[in-house]
Protein backbone atom coordinates (compact mmCIF):
# COMPACT_ATOMS: atom_id res chain seq x y z
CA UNK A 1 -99.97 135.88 61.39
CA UNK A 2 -99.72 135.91 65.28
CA UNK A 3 -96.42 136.04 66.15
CA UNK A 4 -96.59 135.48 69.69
CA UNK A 5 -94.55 133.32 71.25
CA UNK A 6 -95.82 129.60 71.16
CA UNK A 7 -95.60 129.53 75.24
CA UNK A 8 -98.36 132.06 75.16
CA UNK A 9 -100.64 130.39 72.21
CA UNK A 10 -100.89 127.25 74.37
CA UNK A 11 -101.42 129.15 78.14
CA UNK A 12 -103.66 132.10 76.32
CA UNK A 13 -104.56 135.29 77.42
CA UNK A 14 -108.22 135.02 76.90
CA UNK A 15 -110.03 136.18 80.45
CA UNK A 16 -111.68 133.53 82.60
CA UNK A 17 -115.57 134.10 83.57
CA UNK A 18 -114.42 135.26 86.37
CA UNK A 19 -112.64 138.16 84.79
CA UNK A 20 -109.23 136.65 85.21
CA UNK A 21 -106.97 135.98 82.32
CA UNK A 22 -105.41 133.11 82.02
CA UNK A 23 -102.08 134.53 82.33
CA UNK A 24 -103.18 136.26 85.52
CA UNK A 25 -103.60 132.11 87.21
CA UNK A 26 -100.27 131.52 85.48
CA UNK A 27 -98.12 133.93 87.43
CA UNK A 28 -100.48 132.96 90.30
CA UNK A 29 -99.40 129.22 90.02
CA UNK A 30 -95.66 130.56 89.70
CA UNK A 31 -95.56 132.66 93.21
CA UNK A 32 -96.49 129.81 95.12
CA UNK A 33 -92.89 128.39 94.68
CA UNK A 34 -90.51 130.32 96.37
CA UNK A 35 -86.82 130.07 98.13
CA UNK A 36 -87.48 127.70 100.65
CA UNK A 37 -90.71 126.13 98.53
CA UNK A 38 -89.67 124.39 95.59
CA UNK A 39 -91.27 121.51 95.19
CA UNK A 40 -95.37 121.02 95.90
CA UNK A 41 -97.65 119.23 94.31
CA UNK A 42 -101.34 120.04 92.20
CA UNK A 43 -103.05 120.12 95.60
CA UNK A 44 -100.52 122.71 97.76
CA UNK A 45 -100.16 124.54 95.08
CA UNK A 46 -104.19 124.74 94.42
CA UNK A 47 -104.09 125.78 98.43
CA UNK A 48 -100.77 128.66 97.96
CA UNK A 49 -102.71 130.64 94.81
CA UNK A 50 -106.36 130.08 95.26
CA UNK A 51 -107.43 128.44 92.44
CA UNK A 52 -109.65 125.14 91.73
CA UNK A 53 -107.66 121.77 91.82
CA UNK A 54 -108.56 121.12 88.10
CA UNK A 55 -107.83 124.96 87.25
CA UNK A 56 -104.22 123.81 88.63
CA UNK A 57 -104.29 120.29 86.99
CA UNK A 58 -104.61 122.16 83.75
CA UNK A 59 -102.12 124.78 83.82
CA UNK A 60 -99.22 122.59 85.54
CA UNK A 61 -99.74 120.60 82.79
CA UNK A 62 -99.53 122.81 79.75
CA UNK A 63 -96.34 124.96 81.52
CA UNK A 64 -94.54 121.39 81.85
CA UNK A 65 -95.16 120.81 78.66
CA UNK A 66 -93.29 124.51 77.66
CA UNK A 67 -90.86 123.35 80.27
CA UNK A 68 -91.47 126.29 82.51
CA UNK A 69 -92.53 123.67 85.05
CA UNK A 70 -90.98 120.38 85.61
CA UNK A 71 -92.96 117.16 86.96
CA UNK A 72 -91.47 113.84 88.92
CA UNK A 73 -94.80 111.75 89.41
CA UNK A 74 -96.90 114.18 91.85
CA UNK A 75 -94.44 116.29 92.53
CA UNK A 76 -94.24 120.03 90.70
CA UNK A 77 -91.30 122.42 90.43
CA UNK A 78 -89.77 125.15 88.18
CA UNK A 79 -88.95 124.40 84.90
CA UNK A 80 -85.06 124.90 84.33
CA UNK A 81 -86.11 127.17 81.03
CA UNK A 82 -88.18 129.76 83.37
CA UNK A 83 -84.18 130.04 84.75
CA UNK A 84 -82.89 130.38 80.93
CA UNK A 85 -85.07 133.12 79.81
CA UNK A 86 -85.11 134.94 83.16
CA UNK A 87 -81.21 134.72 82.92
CA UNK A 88 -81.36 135.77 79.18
CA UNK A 89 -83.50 138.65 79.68
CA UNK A 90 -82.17 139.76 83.41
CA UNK A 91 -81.24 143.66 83.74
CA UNK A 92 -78.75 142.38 86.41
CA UNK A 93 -76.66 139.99 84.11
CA UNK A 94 -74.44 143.11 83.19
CA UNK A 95 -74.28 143.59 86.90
CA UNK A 96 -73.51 140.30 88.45
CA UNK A 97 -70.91 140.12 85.67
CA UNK A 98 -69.26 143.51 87.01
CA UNK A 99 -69.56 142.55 90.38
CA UNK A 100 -68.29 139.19 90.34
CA UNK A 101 -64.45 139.63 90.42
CA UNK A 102 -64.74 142.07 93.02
CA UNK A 103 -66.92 139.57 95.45
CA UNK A 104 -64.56 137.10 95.26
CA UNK A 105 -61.62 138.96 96.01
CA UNK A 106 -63.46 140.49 98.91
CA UNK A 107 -64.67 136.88 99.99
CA UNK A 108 -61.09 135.67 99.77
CA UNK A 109 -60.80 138.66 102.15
CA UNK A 110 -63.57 138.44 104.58
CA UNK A 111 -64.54 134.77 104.87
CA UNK A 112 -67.49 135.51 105.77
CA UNK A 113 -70.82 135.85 102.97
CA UNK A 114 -70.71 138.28 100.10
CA UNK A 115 -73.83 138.94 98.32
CA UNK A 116 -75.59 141.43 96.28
CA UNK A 117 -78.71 143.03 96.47
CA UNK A 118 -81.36 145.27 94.06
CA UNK A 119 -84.24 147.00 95.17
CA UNK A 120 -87.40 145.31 94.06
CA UNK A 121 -90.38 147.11 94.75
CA UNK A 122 -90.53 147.58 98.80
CA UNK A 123 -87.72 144.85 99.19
CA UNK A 124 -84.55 143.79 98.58
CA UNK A 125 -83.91 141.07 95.89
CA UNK A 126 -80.61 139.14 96.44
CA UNK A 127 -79.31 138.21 93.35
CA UNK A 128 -76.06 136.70 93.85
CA UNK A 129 -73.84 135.52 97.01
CA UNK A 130 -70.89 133.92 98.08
CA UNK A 131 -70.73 132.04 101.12
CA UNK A 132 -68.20 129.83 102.95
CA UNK A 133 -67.83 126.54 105.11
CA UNK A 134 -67.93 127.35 108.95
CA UNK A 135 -69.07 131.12 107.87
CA UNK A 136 -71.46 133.17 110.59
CA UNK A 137 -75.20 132.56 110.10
CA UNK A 138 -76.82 134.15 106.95
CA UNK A 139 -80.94 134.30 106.46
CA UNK A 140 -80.61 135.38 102.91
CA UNK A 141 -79.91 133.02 99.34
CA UNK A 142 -80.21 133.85 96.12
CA UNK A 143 -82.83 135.03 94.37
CA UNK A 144 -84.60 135.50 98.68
CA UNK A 145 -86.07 138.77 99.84
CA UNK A 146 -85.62 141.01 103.07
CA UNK A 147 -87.50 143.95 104.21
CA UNK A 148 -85.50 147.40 103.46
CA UNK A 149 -85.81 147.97 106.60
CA UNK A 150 -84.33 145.14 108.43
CA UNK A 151 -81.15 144.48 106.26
CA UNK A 152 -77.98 146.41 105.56
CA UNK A 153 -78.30 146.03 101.96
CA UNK A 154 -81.74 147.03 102.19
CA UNK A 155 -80.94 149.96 104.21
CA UNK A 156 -78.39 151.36 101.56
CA UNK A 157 -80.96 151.03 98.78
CA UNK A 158 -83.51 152.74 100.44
CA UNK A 159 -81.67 155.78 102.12
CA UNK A 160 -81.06 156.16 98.16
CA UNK A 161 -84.65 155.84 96.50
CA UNK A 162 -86.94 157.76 95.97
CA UNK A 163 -88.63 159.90 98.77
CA UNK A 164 -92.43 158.56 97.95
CA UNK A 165 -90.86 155.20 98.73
CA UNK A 166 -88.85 156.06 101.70
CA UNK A 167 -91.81 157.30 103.28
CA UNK A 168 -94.13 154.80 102.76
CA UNK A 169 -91.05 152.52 104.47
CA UNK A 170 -90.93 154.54 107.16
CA UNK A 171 -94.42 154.58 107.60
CA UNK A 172 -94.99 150.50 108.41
CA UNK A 173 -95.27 147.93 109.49
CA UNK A 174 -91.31 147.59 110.38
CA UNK A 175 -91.05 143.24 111.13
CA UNK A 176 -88.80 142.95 114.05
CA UNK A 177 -86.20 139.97 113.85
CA UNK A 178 -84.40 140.78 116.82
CA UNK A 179 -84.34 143.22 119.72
CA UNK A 180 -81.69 145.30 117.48
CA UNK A 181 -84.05 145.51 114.26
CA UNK A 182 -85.42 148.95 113.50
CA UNK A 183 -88.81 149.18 114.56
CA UNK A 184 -89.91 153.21 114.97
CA UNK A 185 -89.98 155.48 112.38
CA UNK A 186 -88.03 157.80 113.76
CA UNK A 187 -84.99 155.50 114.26
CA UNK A 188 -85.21 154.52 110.96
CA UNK A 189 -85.19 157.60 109.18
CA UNK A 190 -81.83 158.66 110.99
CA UNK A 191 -80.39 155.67 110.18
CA UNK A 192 -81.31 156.69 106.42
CA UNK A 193 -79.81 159.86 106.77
CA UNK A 194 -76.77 158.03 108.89
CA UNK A 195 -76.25 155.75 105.90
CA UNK A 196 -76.03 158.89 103.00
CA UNK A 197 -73.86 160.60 105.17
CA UNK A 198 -71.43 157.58 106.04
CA UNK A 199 -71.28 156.16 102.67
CA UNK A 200 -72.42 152.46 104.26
CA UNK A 201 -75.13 150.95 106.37
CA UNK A 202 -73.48 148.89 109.58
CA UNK A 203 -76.76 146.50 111.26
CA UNK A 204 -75.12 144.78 114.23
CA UNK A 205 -77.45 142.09 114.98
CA UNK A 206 -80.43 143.15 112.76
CA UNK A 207 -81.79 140.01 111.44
CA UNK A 208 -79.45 137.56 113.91
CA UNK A 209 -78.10 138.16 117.33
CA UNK A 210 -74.88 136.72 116.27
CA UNK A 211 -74.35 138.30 112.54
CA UNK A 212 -73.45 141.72 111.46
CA UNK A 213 -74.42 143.13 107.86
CA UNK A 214 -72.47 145.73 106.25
CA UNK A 215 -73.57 147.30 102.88
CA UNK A 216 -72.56 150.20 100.58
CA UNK A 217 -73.85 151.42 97.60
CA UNK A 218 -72.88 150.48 93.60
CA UNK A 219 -73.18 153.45 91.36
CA UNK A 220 -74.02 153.18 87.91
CA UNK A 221 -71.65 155.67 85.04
CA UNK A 222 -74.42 158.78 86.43
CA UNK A 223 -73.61 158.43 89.74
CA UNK A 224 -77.12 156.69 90.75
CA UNK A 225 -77.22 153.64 93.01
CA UNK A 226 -78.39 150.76 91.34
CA UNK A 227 -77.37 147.86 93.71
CA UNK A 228 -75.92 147.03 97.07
CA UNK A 229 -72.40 144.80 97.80
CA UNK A 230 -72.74 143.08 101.53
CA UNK A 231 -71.02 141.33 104.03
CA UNK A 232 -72.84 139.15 106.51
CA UNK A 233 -69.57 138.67 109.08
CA UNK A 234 -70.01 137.73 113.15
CA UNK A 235 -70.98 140.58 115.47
CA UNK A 236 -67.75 141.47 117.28
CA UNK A 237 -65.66 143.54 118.08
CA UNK A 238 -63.63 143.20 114.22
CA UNK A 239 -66.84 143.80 112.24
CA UNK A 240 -66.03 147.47 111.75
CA UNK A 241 -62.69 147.04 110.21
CA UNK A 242 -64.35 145.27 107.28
CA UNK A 243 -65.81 148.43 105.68
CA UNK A 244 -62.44 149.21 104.14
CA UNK A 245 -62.32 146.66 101.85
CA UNK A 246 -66.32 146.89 101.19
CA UNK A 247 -65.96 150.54 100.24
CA UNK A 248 -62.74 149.76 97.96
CA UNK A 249 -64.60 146.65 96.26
CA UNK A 250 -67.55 148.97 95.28
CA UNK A 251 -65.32 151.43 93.53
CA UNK A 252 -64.13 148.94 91.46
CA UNK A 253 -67.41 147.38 90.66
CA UNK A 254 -68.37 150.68 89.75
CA UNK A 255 -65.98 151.88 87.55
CA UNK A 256 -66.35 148.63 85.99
CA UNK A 257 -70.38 148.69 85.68
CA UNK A 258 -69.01 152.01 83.72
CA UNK A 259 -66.76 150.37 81.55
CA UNK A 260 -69.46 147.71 80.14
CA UNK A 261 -71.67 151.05 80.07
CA UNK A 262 -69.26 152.75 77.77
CA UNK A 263 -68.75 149.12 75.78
CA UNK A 264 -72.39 148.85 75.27
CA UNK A 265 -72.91 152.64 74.09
């Protein structure tokens, strides 16, 4: 008997004539939502991936039927069970759970955003944040993306990867926000080495004029770095004496990242 799931007897993962599978135009039809675009309809969405309006037609319409898509008369959005198995299956549950106490006591602290970022493939994913009323302006939200380059957290999870990655960061293209963004090579692989040296990366201005982002690392029980803890605060003259209380918050969320390590084992 075929025991795959019933999601995947109804979408299939026979190939198209065009070589495709099936599956392949699924995922297609799922990256055309993003952050800032979560609602579209058969047509936009038809445009975003590439495929045929009826191709579209007939895929919205078996996912909505799995609930992985959701569907208000012509308008199309993610199903809330594509968030209840992602959040089921997510590597970073242990890790938001770690980190959370810590954020918020650092929030209570700063009053400024708190937020927490992994490295996913040439980016950084932002999987959970704090912000506040009245708090300095902020680009990123959960579950957005930043260049490593251009972003403090991004910064601190690069200077840490692996060296076939750094390079081919270093290398280009470097997307310039603002006249403080890294944008040579050179600059940016001293402020790689700056960051492993210091313990934090410190972008005054990187991605806004008026914001500065401060990130340091999260170690996991072997002393790798598996995430980033941030603070997107006003660029002034007080920024700097922030990093304290960053520094002290990651300690804790690493030994406690070790204690759910030692739990699980």
């Amino acid at each position: 008997m075929d025991s795959r799931p019933a999601a995947l007897h109804s979408v299939g993962v026979a190939r198209t004539g065009a070589g495709e599978t099936v599956l392949s135009r699924v995922v297609r039809v799922l990256e055309t939502f993003g952050s800032d675009v979560t609602t579209l309809t058969v047509s936009q969405i038809a445009r975003r991936s590439g495929l045929h309006v009826a191709t579209v037609s007939r895929l919205v319409a078996q996912m909505a039927r799995h609930e992985l898509l959701q569907r208000d008369g012509r308008s199309v959005r993610i199903g809330v069970r594509m968030w209840e198995l992602g959040s089921r299956a997510s590597p970073t549950v242990g890790l938001r759970e770690a980190a959370m106490p810590f954020m918020e006591d650092l929030h209570a602290v700063v009053g400024h955003h708190i937020q927490l970022g992994v490295l996913q493939g040439d980016e950084v994913l932002f999987v959970e944040r704090l912000a506040a009323p009245g708090a300095v302006i902020n680009y990123t939200r959960i579950a957005g993306r930043l260049p490593l380059h251009a972003s403090s957290s991004g910064l601190v999870l690069c200077a840490h990867a692996p060296v076939d990655l750094q390079e081919r960061i270093i290398a280009g293209p470097l997307t310039v926000y603002t006249e403080r963004t890294i944008s040579t090579p050179r600059r940016l692989r001293g402020t790689l080495a700056d960051v492993r040296r210091e313990g934090y990366a410190f972008c005054q201005g990187h991605i806004h004029p008026d914001a500065t982002g401060i990130a340091v690392p999260l170690r996991d029980s072997h002393g790798a770095v598996v995430a980033a803890l941030a603070a997107i605060v006003p660029n002034d003259d007080t920024a700097r004496a922030q990093i304290p209380a960053l520094l002290a918050a990651a300690r804790g969320v690493s030994r406690a990242m070790a204690g759910h390590e030692a739990r699980r084992a």
